[in-house]
Protein backbone atom coordinates (compact mmCIF):
# COMPACT_ATOMS: atom_id res chain seq x y z
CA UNK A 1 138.06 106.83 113.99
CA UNK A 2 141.14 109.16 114.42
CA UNK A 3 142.84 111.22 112.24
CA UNK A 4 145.56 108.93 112.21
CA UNK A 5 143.33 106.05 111.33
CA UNK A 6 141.87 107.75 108.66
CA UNK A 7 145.16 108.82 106.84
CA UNK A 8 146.33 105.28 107.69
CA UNK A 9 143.22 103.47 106.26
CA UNK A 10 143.93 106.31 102.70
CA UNK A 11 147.52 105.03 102.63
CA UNK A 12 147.00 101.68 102.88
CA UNK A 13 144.17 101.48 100.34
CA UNK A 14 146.47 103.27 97.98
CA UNK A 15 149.27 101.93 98.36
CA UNK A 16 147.36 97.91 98.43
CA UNK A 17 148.53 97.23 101.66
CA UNK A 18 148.00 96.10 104.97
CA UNK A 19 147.01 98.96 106.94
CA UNK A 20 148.64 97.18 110.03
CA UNK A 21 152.26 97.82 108.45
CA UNK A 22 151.71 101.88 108.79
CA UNK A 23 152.09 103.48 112.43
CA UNK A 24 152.11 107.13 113.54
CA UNK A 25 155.66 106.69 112.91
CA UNK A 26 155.81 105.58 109.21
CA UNK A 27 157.42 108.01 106.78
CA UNK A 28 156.67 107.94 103.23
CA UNK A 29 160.12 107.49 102.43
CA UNK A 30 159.38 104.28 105.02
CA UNK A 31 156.91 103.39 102.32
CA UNK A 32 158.92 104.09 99.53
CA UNK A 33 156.21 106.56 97.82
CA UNK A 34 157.13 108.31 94.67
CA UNK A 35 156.40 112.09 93.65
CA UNK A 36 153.08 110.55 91.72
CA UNK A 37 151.63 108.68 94.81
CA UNK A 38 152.30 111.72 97.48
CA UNK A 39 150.05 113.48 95.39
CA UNK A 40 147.64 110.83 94.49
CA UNK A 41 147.87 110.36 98.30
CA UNK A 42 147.14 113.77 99.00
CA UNK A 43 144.25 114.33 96.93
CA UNK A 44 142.31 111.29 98.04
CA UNK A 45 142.92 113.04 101.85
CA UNK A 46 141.52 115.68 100.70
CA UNK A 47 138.49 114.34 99.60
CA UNK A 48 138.51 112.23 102.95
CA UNK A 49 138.62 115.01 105.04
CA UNK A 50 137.22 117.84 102.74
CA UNK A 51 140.21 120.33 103.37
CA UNK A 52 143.06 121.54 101.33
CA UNK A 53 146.61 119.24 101.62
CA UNK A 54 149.59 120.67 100.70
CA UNK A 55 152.29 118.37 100.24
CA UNK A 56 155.22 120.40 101.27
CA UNK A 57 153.59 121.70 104.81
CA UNK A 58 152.11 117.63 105.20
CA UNK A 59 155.27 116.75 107.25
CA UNK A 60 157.42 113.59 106.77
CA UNK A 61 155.29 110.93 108.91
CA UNK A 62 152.10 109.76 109.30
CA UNK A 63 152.28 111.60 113.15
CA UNK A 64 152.90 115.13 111.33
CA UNK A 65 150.31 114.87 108.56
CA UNK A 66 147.84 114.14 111.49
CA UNK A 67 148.88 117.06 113.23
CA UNK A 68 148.72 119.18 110.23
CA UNK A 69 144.94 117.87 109.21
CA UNK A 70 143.91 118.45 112.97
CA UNK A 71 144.88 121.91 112.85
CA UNK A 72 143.52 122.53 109.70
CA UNK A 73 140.30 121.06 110.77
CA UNK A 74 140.11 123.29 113.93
């Protein structure tokens, strides 16, 4: 599973929805999350992929936060 799929699979789940509706593409302001679920969000990534998220160096889209987790994952 990629990165991507992962944070897709997280979103989804939180958010109780399909995870086909989320692409590389999506934006959280796409998804119309609020201050409380960007960091519910971002705490339940960080216990998916065991590193430190923080939400104002996450990016915008679901592309960016991928790119961020990959390079904080080496």
């Amino acid at each position: 599973m990629t990165t991507e799929e992962r944070i897709i699979k997280v979103i989804a789940s939180h958010l109780e929805m399909e995870e086909s509706e989320i692409t590389e593409a999506t934006t959280f302001e796409d998804l119309g999350v609020d201050s409380l679920d960007a960091v519910e969000i971002m705490m339940e990534l960080e216990d998916e992929f065991g590193v430190e998220v923080k939400a104002e160096e996450a990016g915008k889209s679901v592309k960016e936060l991928a790119d961020y987790l990959n390079a904080k994952l080496g």
